[in-house]
Each structure stands twice: as structure tokens, then as C-alpha cells.
PDB file of N, CA and C in Angstrom:
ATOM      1  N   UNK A   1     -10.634   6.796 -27.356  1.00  0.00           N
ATOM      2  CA  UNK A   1      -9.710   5.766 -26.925  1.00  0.00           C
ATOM      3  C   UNK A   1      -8.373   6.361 -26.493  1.00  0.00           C
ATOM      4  N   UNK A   2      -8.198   7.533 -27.168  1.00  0.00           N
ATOM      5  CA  UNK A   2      -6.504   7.815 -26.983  1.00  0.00           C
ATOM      6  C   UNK A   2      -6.852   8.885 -25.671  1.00  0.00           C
ATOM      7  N   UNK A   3      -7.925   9.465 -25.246  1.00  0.00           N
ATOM      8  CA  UNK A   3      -7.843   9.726 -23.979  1.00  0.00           C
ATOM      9  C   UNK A   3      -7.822   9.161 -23.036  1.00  0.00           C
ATOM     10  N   UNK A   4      -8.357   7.878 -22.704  1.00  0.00           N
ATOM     11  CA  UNK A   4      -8.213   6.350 -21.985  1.00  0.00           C
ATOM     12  C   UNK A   4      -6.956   6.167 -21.598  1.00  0.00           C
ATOM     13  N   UNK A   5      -6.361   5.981 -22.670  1.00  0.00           N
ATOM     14  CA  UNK A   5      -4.857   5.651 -23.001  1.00  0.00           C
ATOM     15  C   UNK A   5      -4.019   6.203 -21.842  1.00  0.00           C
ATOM     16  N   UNK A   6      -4.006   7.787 -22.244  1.00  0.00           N
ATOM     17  CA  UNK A   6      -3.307   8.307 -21.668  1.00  0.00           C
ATOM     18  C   UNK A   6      -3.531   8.515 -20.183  1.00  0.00           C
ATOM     19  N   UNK A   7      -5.153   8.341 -19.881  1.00  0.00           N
ATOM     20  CA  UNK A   7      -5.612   8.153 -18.207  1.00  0.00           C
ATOM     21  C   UNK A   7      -5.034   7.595 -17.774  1.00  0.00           C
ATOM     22  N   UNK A   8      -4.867   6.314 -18.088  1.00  0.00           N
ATOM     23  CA  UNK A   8      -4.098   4.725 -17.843  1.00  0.00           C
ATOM     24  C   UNK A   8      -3.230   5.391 -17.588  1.00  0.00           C
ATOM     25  N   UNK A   9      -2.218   5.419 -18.721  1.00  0.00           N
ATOM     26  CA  UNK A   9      -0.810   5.794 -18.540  1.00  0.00           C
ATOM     27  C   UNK A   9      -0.546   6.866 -17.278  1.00  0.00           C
ATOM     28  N   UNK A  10      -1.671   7.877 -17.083  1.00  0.00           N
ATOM     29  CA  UNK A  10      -1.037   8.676 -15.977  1.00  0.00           C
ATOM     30  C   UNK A  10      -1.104   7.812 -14.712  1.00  0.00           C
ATOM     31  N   UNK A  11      -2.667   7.138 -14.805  1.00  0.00           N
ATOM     32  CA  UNK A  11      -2.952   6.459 -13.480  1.00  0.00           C
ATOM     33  C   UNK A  11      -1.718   5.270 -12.969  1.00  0.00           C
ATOM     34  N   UNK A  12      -1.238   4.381 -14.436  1.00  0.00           N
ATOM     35  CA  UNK A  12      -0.037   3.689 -13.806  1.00  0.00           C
ATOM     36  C   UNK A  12       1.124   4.531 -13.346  1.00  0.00           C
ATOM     37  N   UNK A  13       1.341   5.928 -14.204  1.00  0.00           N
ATOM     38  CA  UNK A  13       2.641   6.521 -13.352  1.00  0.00           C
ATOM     39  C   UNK A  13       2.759   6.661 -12.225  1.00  0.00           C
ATOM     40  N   UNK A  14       1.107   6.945 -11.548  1.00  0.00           N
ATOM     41  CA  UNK A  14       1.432   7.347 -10.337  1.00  0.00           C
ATOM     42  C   UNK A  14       1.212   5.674  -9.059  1.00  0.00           C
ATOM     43  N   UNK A  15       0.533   4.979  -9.546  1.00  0.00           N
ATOM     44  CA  UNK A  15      -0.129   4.043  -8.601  1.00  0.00           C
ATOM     45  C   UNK A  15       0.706   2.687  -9.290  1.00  0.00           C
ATOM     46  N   UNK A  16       1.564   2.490  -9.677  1.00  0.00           N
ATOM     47  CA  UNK A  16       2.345   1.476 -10.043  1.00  0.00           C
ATOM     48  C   UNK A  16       2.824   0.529  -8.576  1.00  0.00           C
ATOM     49  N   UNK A  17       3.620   1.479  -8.412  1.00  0.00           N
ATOM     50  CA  UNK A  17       3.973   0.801  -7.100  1.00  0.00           C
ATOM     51  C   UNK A  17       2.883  -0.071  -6.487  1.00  0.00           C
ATOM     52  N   UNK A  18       1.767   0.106  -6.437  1.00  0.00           N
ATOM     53  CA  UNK A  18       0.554  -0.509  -5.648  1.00  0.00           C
ATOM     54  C   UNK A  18      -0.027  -1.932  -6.142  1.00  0.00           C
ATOM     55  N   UNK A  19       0.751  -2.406  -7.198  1.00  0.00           N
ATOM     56  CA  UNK A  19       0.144  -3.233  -7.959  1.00  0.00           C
ATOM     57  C   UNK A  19       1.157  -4.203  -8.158  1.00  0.00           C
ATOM     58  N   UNK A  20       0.688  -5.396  -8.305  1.00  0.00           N
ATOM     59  CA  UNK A  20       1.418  -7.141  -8.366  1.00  0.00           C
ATOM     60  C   UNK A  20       2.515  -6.726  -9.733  1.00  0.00           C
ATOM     61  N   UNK A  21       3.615  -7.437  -9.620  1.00  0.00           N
ATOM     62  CA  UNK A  21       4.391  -7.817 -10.361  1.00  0.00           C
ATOM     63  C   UNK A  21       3.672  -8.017 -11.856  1.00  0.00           C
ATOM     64  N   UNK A  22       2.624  -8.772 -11.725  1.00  0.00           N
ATOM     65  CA  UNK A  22       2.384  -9.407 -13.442  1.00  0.00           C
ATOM     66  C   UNK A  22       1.328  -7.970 -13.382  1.00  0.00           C
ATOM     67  N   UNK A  23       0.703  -7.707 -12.704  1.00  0.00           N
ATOM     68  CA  UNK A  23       0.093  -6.573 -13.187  1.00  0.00           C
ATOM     69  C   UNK A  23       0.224  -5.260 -13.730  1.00  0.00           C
ATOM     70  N   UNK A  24       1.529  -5.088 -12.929  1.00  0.00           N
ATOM     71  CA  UNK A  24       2.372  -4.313 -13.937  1.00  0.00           C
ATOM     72  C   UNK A  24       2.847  -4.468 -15.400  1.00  0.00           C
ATOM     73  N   UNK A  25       3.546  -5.693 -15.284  1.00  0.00           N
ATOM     74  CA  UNK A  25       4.099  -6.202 -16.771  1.00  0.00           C
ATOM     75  C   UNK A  25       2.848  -5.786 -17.649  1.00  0.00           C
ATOM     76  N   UNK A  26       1.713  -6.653 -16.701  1.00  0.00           N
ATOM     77  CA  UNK A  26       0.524  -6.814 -17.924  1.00  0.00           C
ATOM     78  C   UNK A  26       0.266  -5.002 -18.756  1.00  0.00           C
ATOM     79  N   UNK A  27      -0.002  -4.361 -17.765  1.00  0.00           N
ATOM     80  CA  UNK A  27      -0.466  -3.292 -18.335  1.00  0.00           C
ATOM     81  C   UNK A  27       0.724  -2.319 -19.180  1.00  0.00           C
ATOM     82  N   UNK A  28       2.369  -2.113 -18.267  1.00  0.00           N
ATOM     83  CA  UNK A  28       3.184  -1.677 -19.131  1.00  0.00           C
ATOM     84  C   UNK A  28       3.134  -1.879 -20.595  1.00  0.00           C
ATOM     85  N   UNK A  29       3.058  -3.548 -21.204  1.00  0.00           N
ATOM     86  CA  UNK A  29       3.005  -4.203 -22.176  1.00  0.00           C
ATOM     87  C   UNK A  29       1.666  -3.410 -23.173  1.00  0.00           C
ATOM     88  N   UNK A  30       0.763  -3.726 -22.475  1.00  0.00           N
ATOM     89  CA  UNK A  30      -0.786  -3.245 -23.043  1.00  0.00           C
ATOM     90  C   UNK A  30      -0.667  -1.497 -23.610  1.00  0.00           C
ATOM     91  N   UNK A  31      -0.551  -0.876 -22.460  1.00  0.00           N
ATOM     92  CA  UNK A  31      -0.230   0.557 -22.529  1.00  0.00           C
ATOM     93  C   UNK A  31       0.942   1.466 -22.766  1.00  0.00           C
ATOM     94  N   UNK A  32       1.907   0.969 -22.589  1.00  0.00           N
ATOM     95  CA  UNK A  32       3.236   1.667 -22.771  1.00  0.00           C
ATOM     96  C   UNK A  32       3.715   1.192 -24.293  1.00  0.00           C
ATOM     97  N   UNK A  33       4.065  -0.247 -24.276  1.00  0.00           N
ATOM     98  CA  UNK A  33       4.665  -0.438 -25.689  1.00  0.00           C
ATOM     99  C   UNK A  33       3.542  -0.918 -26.452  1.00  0.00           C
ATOM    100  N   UNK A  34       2.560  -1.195 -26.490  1.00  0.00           N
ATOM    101  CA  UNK A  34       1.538  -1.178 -27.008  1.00  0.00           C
ATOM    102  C   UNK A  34       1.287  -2.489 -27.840  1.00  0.00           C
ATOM    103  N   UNK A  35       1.364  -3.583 -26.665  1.00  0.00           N
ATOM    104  CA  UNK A  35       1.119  -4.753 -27.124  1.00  0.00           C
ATOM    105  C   UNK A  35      -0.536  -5.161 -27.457  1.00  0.00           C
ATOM    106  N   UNK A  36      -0.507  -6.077 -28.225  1.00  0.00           N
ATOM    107  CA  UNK A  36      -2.225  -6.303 -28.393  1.00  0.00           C
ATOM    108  C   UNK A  36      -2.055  -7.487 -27.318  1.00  0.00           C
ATOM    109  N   UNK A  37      -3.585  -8.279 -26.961  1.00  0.00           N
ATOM    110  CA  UNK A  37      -3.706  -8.889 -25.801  1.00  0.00           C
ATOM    111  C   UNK A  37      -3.375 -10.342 -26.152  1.00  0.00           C
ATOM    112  N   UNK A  38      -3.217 -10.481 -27.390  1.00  0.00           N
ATOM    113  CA  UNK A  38      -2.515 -12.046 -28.230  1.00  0.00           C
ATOM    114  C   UNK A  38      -1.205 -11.859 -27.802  1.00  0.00           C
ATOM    115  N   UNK A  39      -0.692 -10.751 -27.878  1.00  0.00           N
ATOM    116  CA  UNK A  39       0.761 -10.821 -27.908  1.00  0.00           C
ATOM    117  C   UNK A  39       1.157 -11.295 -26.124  1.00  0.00           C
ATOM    118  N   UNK A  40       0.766 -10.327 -25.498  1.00  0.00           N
ATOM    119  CA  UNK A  40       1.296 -10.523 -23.761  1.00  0.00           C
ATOM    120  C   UNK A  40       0.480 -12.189 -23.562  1.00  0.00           C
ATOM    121  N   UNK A  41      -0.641 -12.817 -23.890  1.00  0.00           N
ATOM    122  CA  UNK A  41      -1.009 -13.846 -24.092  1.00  0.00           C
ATOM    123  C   UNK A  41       0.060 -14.870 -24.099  1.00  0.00           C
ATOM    124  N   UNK A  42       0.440 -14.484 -25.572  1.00  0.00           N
ATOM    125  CA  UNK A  42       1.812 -15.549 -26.422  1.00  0.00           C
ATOM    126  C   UNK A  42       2.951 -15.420 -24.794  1.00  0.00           C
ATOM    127  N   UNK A  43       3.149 -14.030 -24.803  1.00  0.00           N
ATOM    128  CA  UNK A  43       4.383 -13.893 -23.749  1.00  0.00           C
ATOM    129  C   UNK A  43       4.321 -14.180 -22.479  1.00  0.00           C
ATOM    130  N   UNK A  44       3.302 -14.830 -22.009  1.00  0.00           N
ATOM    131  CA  UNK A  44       2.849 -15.269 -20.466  1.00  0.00           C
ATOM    132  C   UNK A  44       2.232 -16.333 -20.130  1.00  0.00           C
ATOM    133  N   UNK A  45       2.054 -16.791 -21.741  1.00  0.00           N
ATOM    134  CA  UNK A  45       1.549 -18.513 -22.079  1.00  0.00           C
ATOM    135  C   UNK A  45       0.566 -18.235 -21.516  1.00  0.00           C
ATOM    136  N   UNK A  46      -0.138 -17.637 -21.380  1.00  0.00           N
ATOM    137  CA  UNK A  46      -1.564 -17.648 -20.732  1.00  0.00           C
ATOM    138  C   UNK A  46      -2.717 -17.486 -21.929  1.00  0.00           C
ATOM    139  N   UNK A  47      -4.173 -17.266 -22.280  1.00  0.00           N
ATOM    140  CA  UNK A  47      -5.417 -17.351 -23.075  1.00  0.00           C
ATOM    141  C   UNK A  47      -5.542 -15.509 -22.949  1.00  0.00           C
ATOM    142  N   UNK A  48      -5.600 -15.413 -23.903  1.00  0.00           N
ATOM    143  CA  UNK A  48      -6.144 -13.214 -24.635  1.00  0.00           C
ATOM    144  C   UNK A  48      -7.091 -13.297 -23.187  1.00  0.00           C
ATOM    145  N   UNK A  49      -8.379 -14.414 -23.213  1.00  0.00           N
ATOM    146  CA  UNK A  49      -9.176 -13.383 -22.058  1.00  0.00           C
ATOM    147  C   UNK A  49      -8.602 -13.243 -20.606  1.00  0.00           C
ATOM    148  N   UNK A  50      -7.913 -14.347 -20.438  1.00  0.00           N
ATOM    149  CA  UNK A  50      -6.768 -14.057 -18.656  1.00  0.00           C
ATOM    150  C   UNK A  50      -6.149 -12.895 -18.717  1.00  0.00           C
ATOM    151  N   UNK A  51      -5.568 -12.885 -20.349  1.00  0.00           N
ATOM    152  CA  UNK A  51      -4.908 -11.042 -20.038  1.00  0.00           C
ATOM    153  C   UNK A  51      -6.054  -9.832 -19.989  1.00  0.00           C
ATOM    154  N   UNK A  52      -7.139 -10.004 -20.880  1.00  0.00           N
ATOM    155  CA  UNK A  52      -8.100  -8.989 -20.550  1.00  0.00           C
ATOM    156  C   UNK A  52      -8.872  -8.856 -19.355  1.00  0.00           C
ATOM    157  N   UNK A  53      -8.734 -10.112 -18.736  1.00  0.00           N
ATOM    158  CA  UNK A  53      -9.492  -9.732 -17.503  1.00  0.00           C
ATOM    159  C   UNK A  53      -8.689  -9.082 -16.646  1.00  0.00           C
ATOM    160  N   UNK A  54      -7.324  -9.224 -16.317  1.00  0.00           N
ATOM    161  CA  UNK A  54      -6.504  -8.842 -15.799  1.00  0.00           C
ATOM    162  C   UNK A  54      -6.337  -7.309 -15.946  1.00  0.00           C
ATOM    163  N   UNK A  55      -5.933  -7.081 -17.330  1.00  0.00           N
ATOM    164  CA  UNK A  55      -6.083  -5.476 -17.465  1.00  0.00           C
ATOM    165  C   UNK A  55      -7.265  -4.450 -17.262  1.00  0.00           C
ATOM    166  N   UNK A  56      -8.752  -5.215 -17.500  1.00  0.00           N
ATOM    167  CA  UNK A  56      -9.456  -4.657 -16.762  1.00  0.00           C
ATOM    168  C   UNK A  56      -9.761  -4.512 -14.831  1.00  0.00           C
ATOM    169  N   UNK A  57      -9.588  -5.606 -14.394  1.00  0.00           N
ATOM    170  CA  UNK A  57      -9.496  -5.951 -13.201  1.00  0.00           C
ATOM    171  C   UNK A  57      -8.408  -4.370 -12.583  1.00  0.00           C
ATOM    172  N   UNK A  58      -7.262  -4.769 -13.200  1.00  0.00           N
ATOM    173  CA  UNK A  58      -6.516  -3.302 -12.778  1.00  0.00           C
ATOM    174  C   UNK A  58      -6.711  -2.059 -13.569  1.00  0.00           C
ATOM    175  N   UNK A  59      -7.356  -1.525 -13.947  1.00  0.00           N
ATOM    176  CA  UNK A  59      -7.998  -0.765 -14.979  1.00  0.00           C
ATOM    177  C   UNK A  59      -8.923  -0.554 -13.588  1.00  0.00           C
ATOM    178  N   UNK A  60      -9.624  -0.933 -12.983  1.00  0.00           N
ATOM    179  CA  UNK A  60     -10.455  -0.453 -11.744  1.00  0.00           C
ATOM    180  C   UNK A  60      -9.677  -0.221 -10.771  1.00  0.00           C
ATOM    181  N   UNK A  61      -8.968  -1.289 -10.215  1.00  0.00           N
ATOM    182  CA  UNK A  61      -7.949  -0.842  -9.557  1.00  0.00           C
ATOM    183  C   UNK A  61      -7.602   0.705  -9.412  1.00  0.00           C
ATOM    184  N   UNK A  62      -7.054   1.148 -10.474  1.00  0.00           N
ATOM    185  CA  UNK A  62      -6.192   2.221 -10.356  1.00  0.00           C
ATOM    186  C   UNK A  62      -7.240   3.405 -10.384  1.00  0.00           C
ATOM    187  N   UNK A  63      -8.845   3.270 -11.146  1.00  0.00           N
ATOM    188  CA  UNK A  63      -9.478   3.900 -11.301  1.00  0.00           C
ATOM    189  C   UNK A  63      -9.438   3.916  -9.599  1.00  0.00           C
ATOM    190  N   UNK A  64      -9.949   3.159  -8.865  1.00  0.00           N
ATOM    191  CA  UNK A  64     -10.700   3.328  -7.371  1.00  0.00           C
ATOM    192  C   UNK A  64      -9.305   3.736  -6.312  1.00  0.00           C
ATOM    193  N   UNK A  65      -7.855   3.895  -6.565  1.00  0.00           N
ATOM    194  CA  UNK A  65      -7.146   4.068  -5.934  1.00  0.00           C
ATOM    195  C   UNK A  65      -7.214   5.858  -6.105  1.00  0.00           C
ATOM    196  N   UNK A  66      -7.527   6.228  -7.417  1.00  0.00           N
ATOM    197  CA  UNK A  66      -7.640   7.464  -7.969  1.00  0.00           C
ATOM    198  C   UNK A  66      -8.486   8.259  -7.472  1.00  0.00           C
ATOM    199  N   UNK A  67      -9.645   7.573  -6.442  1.00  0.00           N
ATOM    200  CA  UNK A  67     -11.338   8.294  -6.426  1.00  0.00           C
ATOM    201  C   UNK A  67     -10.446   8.612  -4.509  1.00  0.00           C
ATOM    202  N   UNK A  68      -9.565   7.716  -4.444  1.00  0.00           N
ATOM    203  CA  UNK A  68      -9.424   7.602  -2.889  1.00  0.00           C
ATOM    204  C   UNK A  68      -8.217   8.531  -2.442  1.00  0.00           C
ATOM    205  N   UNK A  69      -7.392   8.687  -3.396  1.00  0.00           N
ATOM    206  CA  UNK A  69      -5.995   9.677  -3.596  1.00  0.00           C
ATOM    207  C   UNK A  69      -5.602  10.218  -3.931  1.00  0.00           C
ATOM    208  N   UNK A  70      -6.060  10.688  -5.666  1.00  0.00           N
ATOM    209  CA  UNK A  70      -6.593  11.900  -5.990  1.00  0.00           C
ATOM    210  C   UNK A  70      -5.501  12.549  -6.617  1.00  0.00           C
ATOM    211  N   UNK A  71      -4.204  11.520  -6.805  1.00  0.00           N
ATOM    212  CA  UNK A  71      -2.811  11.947  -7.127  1.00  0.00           C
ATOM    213  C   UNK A  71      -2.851  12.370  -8.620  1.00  0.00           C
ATOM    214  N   UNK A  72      -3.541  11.702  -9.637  1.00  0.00           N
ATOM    215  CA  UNK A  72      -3.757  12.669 -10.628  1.00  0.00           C
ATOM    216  C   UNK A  72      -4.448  13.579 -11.168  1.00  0.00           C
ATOM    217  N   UNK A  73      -5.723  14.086 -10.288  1.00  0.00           N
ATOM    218  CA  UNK A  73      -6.571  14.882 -10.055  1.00  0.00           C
ATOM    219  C   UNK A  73      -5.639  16.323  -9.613  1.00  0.00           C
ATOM    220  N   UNK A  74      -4.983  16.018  -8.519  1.00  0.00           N
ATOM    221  CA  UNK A  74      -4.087  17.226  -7.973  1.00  0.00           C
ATOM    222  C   UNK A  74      -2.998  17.679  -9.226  1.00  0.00           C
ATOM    223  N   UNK A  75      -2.016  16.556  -9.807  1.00  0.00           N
ATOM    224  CA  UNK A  75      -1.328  16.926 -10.703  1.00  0.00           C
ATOM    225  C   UNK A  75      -1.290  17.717 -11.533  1.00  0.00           C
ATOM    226  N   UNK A  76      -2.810  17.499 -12.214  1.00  0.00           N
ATOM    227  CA  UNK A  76      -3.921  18.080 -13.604  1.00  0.00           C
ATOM    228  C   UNK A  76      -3.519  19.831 -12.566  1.00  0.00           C
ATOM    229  N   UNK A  77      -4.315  20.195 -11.630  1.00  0.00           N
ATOM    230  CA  UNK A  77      -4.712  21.284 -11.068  1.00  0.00           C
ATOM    231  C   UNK A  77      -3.375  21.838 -10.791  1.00  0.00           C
ATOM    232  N   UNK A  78      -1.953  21.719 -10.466  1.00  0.00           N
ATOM    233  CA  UNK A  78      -0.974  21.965 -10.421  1.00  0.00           C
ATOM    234  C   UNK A  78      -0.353  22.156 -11.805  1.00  0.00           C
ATOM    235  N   UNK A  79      -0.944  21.577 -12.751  1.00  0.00           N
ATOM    236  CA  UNK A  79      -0.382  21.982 -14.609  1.00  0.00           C
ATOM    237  C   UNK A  79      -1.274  22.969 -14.795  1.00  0.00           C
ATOM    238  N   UNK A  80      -2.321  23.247 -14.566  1.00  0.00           N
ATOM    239  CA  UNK A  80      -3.144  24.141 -15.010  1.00  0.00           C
ATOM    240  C   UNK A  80      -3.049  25.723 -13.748  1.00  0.00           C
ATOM    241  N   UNK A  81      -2.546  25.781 -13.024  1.00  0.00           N
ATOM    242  CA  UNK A  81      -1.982  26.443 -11.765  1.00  0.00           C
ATOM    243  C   UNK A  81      -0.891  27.426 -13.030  1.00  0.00           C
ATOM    244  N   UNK A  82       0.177  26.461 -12.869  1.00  0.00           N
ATOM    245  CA  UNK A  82       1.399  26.952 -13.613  1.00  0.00           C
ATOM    246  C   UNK A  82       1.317  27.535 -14.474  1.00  0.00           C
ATOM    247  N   UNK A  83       0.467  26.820 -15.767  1.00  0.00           N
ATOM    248  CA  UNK A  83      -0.007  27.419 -17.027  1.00  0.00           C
ATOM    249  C   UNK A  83      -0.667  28.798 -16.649  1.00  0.00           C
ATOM    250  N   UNK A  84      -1.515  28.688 -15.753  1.00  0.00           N
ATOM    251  CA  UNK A  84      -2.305  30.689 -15.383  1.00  0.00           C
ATOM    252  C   UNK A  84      -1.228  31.098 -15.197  1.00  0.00           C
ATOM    253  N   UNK A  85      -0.165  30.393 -14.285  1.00  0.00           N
ATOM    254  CA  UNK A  85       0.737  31.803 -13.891  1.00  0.00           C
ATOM    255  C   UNK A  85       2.002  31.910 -14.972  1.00  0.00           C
ATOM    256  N   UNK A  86       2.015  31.182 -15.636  1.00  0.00           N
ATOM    257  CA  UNK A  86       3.009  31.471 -16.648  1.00  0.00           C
ATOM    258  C   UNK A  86       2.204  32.433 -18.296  1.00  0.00           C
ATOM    259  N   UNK A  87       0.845  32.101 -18.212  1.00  0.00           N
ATOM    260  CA  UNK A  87       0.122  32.858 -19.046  1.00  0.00           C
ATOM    261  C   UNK A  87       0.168  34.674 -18.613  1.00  0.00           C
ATOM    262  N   UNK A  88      -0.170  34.258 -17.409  1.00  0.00           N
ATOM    263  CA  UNK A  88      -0.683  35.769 -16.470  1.00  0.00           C
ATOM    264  C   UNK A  88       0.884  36.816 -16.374  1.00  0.00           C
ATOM    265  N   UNK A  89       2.214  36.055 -16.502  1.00  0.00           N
ATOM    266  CA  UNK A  89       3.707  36.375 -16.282  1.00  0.00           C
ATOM    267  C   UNK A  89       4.189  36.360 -17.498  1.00  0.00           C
ATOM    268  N   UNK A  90       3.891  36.341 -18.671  1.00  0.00           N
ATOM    269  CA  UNK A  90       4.194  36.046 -19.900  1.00  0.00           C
ATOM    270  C   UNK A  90       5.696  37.118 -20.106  1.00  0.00           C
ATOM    271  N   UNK A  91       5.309  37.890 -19.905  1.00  0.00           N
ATOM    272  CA  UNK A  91       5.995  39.825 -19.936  1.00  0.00           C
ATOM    273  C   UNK A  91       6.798  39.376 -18.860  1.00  0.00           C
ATOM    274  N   UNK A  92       6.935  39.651 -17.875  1.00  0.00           N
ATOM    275  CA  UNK A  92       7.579  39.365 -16.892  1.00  0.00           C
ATOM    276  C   UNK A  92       8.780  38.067 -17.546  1.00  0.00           C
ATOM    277  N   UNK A  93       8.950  37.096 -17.640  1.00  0.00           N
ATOM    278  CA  UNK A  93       9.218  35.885 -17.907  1.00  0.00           C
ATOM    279  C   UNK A  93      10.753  35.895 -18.823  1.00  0.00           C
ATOM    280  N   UNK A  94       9.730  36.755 -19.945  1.00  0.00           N
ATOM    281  CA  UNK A  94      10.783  37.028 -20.959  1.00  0.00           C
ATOM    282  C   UNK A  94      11.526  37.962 -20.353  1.00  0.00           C
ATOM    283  N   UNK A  95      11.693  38.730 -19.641  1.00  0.00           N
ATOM    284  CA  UNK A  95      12.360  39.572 -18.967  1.00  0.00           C
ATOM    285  C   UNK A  95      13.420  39.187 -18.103  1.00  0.00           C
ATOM    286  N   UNK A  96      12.664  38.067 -17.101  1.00  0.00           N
ATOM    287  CA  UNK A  96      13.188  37.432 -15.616  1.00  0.00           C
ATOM    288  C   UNK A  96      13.843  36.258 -15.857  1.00  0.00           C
ATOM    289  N   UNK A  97      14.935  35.729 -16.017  1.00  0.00           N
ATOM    290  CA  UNK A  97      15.402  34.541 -16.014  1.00  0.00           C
ATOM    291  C   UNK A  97      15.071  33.488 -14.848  1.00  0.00           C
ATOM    292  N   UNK A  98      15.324  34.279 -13.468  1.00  0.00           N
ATOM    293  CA  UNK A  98      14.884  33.330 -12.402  1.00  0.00           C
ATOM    294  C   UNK A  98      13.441  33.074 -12.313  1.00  0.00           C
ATOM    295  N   UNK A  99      12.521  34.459 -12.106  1.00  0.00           N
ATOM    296  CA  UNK A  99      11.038  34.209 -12.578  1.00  0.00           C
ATOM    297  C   UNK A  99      11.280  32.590 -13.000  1.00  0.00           C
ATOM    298  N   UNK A 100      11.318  32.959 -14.438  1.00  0.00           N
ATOM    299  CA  UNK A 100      11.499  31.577 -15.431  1.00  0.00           C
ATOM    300  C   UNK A 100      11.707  30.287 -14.787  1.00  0.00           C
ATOM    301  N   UNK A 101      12.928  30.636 -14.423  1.00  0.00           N
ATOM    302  CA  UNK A 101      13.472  29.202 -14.044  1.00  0.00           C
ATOM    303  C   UNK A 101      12.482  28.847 -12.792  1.00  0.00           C
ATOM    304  N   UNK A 102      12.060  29.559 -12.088  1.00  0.00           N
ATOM    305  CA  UNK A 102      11.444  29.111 -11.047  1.00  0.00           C
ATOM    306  C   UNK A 102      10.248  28.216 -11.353  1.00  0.00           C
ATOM    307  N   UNK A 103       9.363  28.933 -11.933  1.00  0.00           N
ATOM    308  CA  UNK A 103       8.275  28.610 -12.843  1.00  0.00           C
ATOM    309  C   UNK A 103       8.562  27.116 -13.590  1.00  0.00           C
ATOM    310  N   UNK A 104       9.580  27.103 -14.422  1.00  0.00           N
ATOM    311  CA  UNK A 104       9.477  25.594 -15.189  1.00  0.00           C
ATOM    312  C   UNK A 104      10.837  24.452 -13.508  1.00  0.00           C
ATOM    313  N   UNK A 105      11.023  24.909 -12.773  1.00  0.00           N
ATOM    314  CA  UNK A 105      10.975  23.868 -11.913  1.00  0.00           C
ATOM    315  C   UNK A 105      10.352  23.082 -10.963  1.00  0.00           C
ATOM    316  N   UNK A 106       9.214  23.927 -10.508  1.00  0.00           N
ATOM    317  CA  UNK A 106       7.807  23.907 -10.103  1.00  0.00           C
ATOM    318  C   UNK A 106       7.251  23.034 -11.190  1.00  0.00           C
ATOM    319  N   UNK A 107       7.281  23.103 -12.250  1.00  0.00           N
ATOM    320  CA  UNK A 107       6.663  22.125 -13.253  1.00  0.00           C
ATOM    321  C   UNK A 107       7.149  20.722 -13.756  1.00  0.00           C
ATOM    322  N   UNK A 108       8.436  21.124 -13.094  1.00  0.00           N
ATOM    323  CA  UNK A 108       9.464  19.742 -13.466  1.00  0.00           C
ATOM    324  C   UNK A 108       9.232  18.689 -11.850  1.00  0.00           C
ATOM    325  N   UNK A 109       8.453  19.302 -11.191  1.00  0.00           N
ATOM    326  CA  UNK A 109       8.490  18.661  -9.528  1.00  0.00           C
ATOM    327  C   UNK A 109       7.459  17.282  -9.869  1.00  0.00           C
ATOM    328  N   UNK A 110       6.446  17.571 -10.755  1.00  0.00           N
ATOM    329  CA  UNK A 110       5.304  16.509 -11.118  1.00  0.00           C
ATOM    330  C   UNK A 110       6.178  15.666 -11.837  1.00  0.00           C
TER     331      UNK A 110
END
């Protein structure tokens, strides 16, 4: 579950913008502060299953925007990029201040 979680969470960081007003709320609520589906329910006067359908409904969403754009697929491969070359520069690093700095700003770009 807590890998889900955090899919979500990357998939809304990047594909937020793409999505309705309440669909946002809905899922921020769900996933970020970690409302249960009674609660955003209570807070939107709406019935638990309107919010679950909703969060699943965009729960595909973001999955099928993901298969088509690939924005957190690339991200992943750009953290794991850095990590070789900061593994592979280890020696170097501690040595090089700019090295360094270069390296964790490249990482600060995601």
C-alpha cells in the first residue's frame, strides 16, 4: 500500500495540473493529508462511494497520462543516473566542491 501511495503522490506531482479542480482537492485530501473517504465525504457533502469513485476514476487517469508521458518514468532514471554518478565520483566529490555542487543541482532540477 505505501508503495501505491507514494506512486500517486509522484503521479499527482507531476500531472496535477491536468486534472479538475475537485479532483485535485479529492486526491490531495486522500493522499497528501491523509484523509479517509468519510472524511472528504463529510467535507464535500457528497456519499464515501462518489469520493471513491472519483479517486479511482483519477487514479487511472494519471496512471494512463503516465503510460503516454512518461514524466515519472524519466524522473526515476534521472535519480538513479545521478546516484551511479555520485556513487562512481564518491573520491572525487569529497575532494571537488563544484564537482559536488554540480551533481546535487542536477538533482535539485526534478
Amino acid at each position: 500500500m505505501l508503495e501505491k501511495t507514494t506512486r500517486m503522490n509522484y503521479l499527482y506531482d507531476f500531472y496535477q495540473a491536468l486534472l479538475t479542480p475537485k479532483q485535485r482537492s479529492y486526491m490531495s485530501l486522500y493522499y497528501l493529508d491523509d484523509y479517509s473517504l468519510g472524511e472528504i465525504a463529510e467535507e464535500f457533502d457528497v456519499s464515501r462511494q462518489a469520493v471513491y469513485d472519483n479517486i479511482k476514476r483519477t487514479e487511472q487517469m494519471l496512471e494512463q497520462y503516465e503510460e503516454k508521458l512518461l514524466l515519472f518514468q524519466r524522473f526515476q532514471e534521472r535519480q538513479s543516473i545521478v546516484q551511479q554518478m555520485k556513487d562512481e565520483l564518491a573520491d572525487e566529490l569529497k575532494n571537488n566542491n563544484k564537482l559536488s555542487s554540480l551533481l546535487d543541482s542536477l538533482e535539485k532540477l526534478d
